[in-house]
C-alpha atoms as a PDB file:
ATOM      1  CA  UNK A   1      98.568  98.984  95.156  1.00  0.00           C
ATOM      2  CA  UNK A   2      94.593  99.665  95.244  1.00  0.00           C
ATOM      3  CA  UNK A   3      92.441  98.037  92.363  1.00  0.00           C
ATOM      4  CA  UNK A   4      90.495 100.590  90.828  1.00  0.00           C
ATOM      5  CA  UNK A   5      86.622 100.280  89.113  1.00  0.00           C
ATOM      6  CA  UNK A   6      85.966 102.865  86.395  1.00  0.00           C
ATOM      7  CA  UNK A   7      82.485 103.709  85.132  1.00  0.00           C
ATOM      8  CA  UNK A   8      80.308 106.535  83.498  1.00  0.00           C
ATOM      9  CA  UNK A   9      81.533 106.592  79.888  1.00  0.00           C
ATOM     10  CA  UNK A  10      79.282 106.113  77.061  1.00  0.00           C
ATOM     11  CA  UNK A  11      78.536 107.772  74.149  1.00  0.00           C
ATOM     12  CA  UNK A  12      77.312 111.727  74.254  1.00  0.00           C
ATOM     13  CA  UNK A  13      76.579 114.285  71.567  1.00  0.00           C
ATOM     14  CA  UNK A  14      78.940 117.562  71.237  1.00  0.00           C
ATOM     15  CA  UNK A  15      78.691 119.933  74.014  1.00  0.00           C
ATOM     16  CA  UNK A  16      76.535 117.327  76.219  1.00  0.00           C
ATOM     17  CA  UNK A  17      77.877 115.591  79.725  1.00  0.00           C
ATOM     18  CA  UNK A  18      78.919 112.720  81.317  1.00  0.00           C
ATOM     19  CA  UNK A  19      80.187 112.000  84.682  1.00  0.00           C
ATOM     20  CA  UNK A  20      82.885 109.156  85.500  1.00  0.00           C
ATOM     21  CA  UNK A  21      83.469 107.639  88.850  1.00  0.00           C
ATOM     22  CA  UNK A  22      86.031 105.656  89.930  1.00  0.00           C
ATOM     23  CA  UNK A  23      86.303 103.267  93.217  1.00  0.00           C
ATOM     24  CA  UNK A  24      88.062 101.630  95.208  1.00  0.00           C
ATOM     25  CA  UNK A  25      86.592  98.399  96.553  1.00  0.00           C
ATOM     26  CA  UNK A  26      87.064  97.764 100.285  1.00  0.00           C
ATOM     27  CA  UNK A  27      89.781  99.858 100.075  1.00  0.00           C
ATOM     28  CA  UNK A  28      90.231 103.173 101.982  1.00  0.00           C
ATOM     29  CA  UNK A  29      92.419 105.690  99.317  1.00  0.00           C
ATOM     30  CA  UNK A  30      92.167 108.700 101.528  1.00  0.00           C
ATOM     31  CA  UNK A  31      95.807 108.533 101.820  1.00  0.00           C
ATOM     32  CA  UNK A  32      96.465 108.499  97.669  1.00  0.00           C
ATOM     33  CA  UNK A  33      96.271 111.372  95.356  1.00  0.00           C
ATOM     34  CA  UNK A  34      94.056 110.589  92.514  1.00  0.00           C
ATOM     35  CA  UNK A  35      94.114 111.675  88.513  1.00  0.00           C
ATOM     36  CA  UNK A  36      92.432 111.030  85.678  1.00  0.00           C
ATOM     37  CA  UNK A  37      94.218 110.371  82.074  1.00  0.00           C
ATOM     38  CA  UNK A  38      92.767 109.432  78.705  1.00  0.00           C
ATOM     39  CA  UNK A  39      94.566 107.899  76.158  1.00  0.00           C
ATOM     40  CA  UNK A  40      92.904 108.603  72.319  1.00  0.00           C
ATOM     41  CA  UNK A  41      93.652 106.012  69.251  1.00  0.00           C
ATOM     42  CA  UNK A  42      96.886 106.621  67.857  1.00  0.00           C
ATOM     43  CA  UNK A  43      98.262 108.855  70.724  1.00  0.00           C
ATOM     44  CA  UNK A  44     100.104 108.042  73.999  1.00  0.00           C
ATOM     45  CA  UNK A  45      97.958 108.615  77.497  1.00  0.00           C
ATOM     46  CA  UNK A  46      97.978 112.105  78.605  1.00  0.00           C
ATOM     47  CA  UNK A  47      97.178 114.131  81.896  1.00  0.00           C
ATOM     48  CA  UNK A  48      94.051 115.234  82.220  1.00  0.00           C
ATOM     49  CA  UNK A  49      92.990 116.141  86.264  1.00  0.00           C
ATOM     50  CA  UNK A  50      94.698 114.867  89.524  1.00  0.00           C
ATOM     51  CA  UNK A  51      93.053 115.917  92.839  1.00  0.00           C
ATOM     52  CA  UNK A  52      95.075 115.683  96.266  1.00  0.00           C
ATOM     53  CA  UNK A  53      94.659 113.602  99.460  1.00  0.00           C
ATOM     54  CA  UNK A  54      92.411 116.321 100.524  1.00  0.00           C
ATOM     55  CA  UNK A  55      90.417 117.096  98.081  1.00  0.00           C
ATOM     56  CA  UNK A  56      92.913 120.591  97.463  1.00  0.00           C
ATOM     57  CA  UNK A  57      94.331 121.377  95.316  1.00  0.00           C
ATOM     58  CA  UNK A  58      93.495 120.292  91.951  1.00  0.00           C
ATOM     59  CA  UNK A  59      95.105 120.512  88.419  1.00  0.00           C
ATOM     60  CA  UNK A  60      93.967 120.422  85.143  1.00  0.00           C
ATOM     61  CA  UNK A  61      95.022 119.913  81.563  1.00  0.00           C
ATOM     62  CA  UNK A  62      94.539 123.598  79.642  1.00  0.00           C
ATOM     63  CA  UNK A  63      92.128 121.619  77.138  1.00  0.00           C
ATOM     64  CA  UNK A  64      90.238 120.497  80.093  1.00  0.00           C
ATOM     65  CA  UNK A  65      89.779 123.680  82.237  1.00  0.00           C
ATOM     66  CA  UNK A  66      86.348 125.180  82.805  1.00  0.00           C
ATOM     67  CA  UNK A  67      84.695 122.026  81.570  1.00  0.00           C
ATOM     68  CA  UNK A  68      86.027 119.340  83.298  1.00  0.00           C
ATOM     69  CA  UNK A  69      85.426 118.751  87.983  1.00  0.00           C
ATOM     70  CA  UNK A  70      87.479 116.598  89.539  1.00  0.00           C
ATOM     71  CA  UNK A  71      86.167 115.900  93.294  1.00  0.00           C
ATOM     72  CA  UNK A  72      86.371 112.935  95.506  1.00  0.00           C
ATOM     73  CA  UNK A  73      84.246 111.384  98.266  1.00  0.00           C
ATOM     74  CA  UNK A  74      86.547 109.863 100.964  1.00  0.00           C
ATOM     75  CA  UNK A  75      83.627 108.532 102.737  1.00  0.00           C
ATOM     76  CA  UNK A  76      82.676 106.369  99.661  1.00  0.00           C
ATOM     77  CA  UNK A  77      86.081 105.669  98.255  1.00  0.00           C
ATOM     78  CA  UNK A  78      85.610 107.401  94.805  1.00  0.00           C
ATOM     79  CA  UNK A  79      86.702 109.956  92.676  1.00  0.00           C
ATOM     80  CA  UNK A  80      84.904 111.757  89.958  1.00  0.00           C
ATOM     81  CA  UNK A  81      85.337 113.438  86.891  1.00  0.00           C
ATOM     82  CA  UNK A  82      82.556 115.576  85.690  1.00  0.00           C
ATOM     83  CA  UNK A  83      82.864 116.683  82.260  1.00  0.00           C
ATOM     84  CA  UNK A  84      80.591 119.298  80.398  1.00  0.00           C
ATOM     85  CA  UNK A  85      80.246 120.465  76.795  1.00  0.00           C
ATOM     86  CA  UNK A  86      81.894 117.796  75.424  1.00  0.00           C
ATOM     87  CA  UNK A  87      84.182 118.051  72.416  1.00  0.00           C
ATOM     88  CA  UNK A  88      84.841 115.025  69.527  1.00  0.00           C
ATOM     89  CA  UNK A  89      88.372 115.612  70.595  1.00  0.00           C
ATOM     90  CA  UNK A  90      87.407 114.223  74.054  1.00  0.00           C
ATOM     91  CA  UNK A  91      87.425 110.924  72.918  1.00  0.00           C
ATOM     92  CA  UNK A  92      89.113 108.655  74.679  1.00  0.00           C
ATOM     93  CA  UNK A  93      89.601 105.724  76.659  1.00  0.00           C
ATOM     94  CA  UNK A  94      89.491 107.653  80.293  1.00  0.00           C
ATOM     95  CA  UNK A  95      91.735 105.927  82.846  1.00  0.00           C
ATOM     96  CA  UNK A  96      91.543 106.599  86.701  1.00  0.00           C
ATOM     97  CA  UNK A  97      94.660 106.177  88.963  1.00  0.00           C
ATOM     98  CA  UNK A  98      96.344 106.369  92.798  1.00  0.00           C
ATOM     99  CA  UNK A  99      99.282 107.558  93.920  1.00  0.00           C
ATOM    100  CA  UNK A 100     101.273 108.581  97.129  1.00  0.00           C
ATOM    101  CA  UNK A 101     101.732 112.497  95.386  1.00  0.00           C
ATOM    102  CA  UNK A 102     100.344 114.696  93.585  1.00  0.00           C
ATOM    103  CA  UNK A 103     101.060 114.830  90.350  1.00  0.00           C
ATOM    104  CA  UNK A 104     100.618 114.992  86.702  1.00  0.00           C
ATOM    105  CA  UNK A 105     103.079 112.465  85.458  1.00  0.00           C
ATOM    106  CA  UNK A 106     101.148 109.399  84.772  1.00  0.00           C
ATOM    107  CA  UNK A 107     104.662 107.539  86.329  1.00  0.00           C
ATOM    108  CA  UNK A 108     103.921 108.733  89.735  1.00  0.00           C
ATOM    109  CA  UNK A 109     100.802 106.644  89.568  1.00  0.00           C
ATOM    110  CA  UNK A 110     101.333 103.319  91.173  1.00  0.00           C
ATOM    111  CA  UNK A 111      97.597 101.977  90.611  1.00  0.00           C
ATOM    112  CA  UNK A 112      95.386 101.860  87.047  1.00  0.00           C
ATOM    113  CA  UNK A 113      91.626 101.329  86.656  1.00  0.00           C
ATOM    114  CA  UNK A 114      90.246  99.048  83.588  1.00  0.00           C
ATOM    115  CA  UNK A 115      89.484 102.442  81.233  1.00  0.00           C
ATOM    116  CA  UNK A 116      86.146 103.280  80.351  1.00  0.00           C
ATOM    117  CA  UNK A 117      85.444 104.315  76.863  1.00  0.00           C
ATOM    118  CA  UNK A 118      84.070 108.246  76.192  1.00  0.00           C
ATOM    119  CA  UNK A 119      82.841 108.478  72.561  1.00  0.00           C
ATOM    120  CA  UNK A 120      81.683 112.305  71.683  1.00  0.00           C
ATOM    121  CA  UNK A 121      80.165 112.959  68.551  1.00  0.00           C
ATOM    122  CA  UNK A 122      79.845 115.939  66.482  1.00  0.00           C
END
């Protein structure tokens, strides 16, 4: 288990950008895979990026691809999610999380972030 510190949502305007981070305290997750999932009101949590050990490969939900970066720093113990023009339907509460594969199945995850909150307005 690694605890896991979520920031960079907010509220943006259709087709603007925001960039998430996510980090690990005093922890060294070089050894975890990383994703990202949101979960919208109403629906259940879905996939949205993971990003290996390595930094390669990564995956990405079809909504997601060509807008959305997943990368990671090892050095400073955080992953990213960069995400550019923003739709309303990428509202969500974003949620960070580690785990010893790579994957897309939010049950391979062994370790959650707090969620941040991404608003998008049209």
């Amino acid at each position: 288990q690694v605890q896991l510190v979520e920031s960079g949502g907010g509220l943006v305007q259709a087709g603007g950008s925001l960039r998430l981070s996510c980090a690990a305290p005093g922890r060294t997750f070089s050894g975890y895979a990383m994703g990202w999932f949101r979960q919208a009101p109403g629906k259940e949590r879905e996939f949205v990026a993971t990003i290996s050990q390595t930094g390669r490969p990564t995956y990405y939900v079809a909504s997601v691809k060509g807008r959305f970066t997943i990368s990671r720093d090892n050095a400073k113990n955080t992953v990213y999610l960069q995400m550019n023009s923003l739709k309303p339907e990428d509202t969500a509460v974003y949620y960070c999380a580690a785990g010893p594969v790579f994957s897309t199945t939010a049950g391979d995850y062994h370790s959650w972030g707090q969620g941040t909150q991404v608003t998008v307005s049209s």
